[in-house]
Protein backbone atom coordinates (compact mmCIF):
# COMPACT_ATOMS: atom_id res chain seq x y z
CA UNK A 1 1.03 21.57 -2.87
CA UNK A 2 0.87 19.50 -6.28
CA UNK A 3 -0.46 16.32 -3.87
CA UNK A 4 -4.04 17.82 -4.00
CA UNK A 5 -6.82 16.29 -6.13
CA UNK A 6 -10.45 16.07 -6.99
CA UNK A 7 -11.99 19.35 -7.72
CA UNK A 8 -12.63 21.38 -4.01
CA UNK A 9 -11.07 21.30 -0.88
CA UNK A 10 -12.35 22.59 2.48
CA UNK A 11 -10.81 25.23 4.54
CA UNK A 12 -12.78 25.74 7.88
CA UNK A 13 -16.09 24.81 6.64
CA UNK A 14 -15.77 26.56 3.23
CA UNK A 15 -15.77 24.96 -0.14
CA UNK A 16 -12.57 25.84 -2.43
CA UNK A 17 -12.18 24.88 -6.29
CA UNK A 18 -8.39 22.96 -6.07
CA UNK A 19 -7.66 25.13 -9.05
CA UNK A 20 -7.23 28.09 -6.85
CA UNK A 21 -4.16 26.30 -5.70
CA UNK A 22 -3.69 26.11 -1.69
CA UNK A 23 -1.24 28.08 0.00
CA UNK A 24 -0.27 26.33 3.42
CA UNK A 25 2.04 28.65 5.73
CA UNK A 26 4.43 26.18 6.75
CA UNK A 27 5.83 28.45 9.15
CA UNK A 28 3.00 28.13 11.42
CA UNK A 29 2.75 24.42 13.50
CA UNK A 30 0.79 21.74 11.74
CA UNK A 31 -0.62 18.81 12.73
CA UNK A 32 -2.35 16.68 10.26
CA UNK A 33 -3.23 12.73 9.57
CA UNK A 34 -4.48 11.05 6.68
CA UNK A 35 -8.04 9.44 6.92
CA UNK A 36 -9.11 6.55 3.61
CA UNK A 37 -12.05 6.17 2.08
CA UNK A 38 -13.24 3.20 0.70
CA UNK A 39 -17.01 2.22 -0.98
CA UNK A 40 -17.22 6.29 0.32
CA UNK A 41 -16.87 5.24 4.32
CA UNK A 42 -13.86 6.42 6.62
CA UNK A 43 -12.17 3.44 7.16
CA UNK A 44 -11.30 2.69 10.94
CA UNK A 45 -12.54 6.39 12.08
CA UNK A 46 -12.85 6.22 15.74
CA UNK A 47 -8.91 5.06 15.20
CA UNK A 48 -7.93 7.95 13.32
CA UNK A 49 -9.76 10.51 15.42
CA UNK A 50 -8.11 9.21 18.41
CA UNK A 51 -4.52 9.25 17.21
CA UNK A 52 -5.24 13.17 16.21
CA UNK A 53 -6.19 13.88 19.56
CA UNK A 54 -3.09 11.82 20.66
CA UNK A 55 -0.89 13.97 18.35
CA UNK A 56 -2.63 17.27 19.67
CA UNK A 57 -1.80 15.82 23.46
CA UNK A 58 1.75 15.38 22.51
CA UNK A 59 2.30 18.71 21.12
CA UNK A 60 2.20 22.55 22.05
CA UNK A 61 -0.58 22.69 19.80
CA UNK A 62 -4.62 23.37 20.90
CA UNK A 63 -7.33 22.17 18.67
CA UNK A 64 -10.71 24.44 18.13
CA UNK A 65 -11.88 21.97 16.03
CA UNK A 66 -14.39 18.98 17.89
CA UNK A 67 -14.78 15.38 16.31
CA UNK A 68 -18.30 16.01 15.15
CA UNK A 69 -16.69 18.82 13.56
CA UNK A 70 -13.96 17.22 11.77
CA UNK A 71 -16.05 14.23 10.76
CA UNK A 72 -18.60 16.31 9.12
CA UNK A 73 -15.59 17.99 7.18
CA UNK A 74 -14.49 14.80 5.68
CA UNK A 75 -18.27 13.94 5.04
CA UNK A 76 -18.51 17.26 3.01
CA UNK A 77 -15.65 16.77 1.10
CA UNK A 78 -16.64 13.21 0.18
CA UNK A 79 -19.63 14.44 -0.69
CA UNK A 80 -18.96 17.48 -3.01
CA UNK A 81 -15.94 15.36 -4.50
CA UNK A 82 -17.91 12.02 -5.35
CA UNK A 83 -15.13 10.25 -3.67
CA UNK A 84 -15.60 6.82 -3.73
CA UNK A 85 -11.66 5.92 -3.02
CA UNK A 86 -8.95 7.58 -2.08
CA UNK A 87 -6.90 9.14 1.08
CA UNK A 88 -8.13 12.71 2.81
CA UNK A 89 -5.99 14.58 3.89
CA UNK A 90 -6.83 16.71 7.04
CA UNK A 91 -4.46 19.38 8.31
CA UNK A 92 -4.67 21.85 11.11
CA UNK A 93 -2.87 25.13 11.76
CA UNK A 94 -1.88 25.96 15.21
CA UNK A 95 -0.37 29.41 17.11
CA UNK A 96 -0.91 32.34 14.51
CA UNK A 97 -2.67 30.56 12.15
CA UNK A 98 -5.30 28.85 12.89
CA UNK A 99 -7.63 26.04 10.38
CA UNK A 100 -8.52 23.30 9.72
CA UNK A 101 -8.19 21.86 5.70
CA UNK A 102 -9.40 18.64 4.51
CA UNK A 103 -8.42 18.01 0.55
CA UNK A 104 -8.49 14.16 -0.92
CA UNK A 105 -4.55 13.49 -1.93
CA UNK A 106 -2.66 12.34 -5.25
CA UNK A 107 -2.57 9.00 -4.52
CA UNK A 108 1.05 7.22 -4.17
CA UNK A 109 0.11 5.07 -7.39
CA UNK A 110 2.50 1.82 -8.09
CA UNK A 111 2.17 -0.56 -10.62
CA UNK A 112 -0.39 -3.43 -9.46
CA UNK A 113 2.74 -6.24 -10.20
CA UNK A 114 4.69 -4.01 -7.41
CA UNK A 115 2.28 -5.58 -4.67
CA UNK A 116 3.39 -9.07 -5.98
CA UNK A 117 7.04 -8.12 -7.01
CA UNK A 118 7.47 -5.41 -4.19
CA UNK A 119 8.99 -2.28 -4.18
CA UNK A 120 12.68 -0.72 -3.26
CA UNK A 121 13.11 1.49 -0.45
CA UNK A 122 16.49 2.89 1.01
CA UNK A 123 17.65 3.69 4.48
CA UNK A 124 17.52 7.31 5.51
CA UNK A 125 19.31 7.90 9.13
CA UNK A 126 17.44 10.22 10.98
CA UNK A 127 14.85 10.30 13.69
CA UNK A 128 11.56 12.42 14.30
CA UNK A 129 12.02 14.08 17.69
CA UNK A 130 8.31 13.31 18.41
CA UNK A 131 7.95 10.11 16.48
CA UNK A 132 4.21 9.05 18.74
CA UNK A 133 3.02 12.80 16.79
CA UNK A 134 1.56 13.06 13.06
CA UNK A 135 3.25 16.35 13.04
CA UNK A 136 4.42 18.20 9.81
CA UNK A 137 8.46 18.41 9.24
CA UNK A 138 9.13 20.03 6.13
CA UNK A 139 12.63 19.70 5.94
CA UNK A 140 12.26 16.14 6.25
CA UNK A 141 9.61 15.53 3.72
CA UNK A 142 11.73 17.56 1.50
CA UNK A 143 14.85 15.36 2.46
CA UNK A 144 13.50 12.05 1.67
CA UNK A 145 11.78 13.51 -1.73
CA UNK A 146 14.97 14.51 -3.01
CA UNK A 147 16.34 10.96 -1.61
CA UNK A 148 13.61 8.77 -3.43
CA UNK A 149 13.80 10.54 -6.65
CA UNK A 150 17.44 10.12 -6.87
CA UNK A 151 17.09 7.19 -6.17
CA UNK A 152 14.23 5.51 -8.13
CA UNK A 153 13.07 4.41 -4.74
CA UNK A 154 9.57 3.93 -3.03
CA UNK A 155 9.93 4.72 0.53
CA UNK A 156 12.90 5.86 2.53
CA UNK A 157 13.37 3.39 6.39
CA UNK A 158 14.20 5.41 9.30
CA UNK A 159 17.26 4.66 11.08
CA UNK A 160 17.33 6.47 14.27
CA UNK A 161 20.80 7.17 16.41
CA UNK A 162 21.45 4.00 17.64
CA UNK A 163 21.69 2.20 14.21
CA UNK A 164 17.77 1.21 14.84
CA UNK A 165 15.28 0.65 12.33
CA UNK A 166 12.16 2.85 13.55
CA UNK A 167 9.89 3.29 10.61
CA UNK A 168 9.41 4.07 7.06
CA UNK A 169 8.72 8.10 6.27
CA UNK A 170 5.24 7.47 5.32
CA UNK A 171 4.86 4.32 6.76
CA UNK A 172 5.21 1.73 9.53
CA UNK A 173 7.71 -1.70 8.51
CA UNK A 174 7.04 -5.19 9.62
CA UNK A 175 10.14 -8.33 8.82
CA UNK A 176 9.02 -11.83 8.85
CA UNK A 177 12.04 -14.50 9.61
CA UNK A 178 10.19 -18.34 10.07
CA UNK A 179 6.75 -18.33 11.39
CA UNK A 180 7.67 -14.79 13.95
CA UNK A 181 6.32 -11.14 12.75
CA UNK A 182 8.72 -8.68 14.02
CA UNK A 183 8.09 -4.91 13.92
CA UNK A 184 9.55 -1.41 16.10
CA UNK A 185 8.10 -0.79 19.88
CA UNK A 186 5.59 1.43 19.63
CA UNK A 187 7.42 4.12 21.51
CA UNK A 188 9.60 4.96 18.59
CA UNK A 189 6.91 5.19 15.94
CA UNK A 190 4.09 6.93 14.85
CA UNK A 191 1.38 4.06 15.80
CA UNK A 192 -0.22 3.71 11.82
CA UNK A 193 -3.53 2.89 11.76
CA UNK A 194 -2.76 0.16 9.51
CA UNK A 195 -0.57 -0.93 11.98
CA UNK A 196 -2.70 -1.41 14.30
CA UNK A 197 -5.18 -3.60 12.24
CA UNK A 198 -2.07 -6.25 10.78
CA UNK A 199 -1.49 -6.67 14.31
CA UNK A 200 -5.14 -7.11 15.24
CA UNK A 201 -4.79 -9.44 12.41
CA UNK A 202 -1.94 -11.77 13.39
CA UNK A 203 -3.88 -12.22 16.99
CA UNK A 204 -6.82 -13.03 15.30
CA UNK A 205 -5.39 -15.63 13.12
CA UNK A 206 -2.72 -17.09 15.73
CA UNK A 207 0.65 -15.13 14.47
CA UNK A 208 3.30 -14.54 16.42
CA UNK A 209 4.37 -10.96 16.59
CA UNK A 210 7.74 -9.89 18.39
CA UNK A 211 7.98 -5.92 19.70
CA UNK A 212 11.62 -5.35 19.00
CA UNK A 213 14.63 -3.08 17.42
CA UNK A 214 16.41 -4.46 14.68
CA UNK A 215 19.92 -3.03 13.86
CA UNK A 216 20.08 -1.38 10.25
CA UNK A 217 23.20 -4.03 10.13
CA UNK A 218 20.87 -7.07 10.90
CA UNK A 219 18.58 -6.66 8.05
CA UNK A 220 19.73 -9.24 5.92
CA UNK A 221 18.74 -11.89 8.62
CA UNK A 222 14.89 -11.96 7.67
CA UNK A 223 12.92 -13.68 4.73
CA UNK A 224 10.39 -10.60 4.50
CA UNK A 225 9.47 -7.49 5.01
CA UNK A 226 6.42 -5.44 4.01
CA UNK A 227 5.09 -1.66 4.81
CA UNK A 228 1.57 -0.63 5.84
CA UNK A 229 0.19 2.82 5.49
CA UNK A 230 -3.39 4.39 5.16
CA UNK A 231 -2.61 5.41 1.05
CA UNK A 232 -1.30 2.54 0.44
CA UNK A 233 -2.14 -0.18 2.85
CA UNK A 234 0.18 -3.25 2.98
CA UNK A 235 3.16 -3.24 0.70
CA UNK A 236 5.96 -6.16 0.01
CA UNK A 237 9.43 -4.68 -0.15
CA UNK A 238 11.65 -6.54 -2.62
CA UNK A 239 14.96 -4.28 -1.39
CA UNK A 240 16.35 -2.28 1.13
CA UNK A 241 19.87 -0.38 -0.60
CA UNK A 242 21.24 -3.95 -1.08
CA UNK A 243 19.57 -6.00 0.86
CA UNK A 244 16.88 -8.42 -0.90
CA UNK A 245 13.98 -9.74 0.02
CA UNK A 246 11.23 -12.64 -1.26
CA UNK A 247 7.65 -11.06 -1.36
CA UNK A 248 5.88 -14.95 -0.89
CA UNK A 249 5.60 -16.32 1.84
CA UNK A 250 2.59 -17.57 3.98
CA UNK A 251 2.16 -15.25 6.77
CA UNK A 252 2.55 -12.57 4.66
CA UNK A 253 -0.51 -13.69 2.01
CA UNK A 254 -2.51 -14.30 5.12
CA UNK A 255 -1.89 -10.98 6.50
CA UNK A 256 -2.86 -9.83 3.28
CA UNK A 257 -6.39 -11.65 3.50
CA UNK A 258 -7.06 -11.09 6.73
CA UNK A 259 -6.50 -7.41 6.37
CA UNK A 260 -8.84 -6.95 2.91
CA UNK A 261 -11.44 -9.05 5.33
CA UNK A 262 -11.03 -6.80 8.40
CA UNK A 263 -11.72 -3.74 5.61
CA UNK A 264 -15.14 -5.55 4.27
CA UNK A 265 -16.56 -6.13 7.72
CA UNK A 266 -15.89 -2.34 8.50
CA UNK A 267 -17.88 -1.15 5.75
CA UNK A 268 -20.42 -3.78 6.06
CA UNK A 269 -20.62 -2.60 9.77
CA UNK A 270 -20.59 0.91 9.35
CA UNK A 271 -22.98 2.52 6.66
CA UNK A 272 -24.47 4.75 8.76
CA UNK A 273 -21.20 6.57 8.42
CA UNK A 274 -21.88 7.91 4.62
């Protein structure tokens, strides 16, 4: 797995030097999520804890593992790393195989001028069966690796059977056309953390947001559209295949701030956490 970093992992409470290497039986069923830290604090926590007990609702799979337990694993790892920044990853092994690992990820790196310029991304049609799960599919990370690197491409948009937009692989998509936010019902994507907090965001501030599909083939009708995730936050996209897009525009820059703002009150509020 050559997204590991930092120098130890954790597998069920026990320290491992990352230059072991970590062997992860894909076989078995995996659930995992991906928790940031920032200033050395879980962002949005209670958030992230409740969408993996979500994911372990919505599956066959049964978790041994309590949230004192799993928040004193990514305390440990934080701790024994020095990690000031940076995703955590935290996976857990179901039916035969049982665990629970937490290792800090490669970080998804981009140029800083990509946040201004944006990035490309391509359309990949194909649907999770369980999109409301964070649940491992190998085939499909392996799919849309092969995709992006042929491609020169950032992120790969979902289009499920009905010529929908869903979501991006890693990620959760937002369009802006006028003053209107538009993203996916919730019921057909994996409800991002990030998510969450850009639309806690545009209540906050007054914008409108709009719950709605948008037709692969109907793209090309909005100004904007950007991509939030927990490695990488909030993203502009400057292209989808052929279809361009401007990265400046005002609800977008205010999403922006109001998001970085929303961050800085967490930590503020929450340094009992470290």
């Amino acid at each position: 797995m050559n997204e590991i970093a930092g120098d130890k992992y954790i597998i069920n409470g026990l320290e491992k030097p990352v230059s072991e290497g970590l062997d992860l039986d894909i076989s078995t069923s995996v659930i995992y999520d991906v928790v940031r830290i920032e200033e050395g604090i879980p962002l949005f926590l209670d958030d992230y804890l409740d969408r993996l007990e979500n994911s372990f609702r919505l599956t066959i799979c049964k978790s041994k593992y309590n949230r004192f337990t799993i928040v004193k694993t990514i305390k440990d790892l934080v701790k024994i790393n020095g990690l000031i920044s940076g995703p955590v990853k935290l996976i857990f092994g179901c039916g035969n195989s049982e665990f629970l690992i937490a290792h800090i990820m490669r970080p998804n790196l981009r140029k800083q001028q990509e946040y201004i310029a944006g990035v490309k991304t391509i359309l990949l049609h194909t649907e999770r069966l369980n999109p409301n799960a964070k649940v491992w599919n190998h085939e499909l990370r392996e799919l849309t690796v092969k995709l992006l690197n042929k491609n020169d491409s950032y992120e790969a948009i979902l289009v499920n059977n009905d010529g929908f937009i869903t979501e991006g692989s890693r990620s959760n998509i937002f369009f802006i056309k006028d003053d209107m936010v538009v993203t996916t019902p919730k019921d057909l994507v994996l409800q991002g953390i990030t998510r969450k907090k850009v639309l806690e965001v545009c209540k906050q501030t007054g914008i409108n947001v709009e719950m709605k599909n948008i037709h692969y083939n109907q793209i090309h009708e909005y100004d904007v559209c950007f991509l939030t995730g927990t490695s990488r936050k909030i993203v502009p996209i400057k292209s989808i295949d052929n279809c361009k897009f401007t990265t400046s525009h005002k609800l977008l820059q205010q999403i922006f701030v109001g998001f970085e703002n929303l961050v800085s009150k967490y930590i503020r509020d929450n340094q009992e956490i470290i």
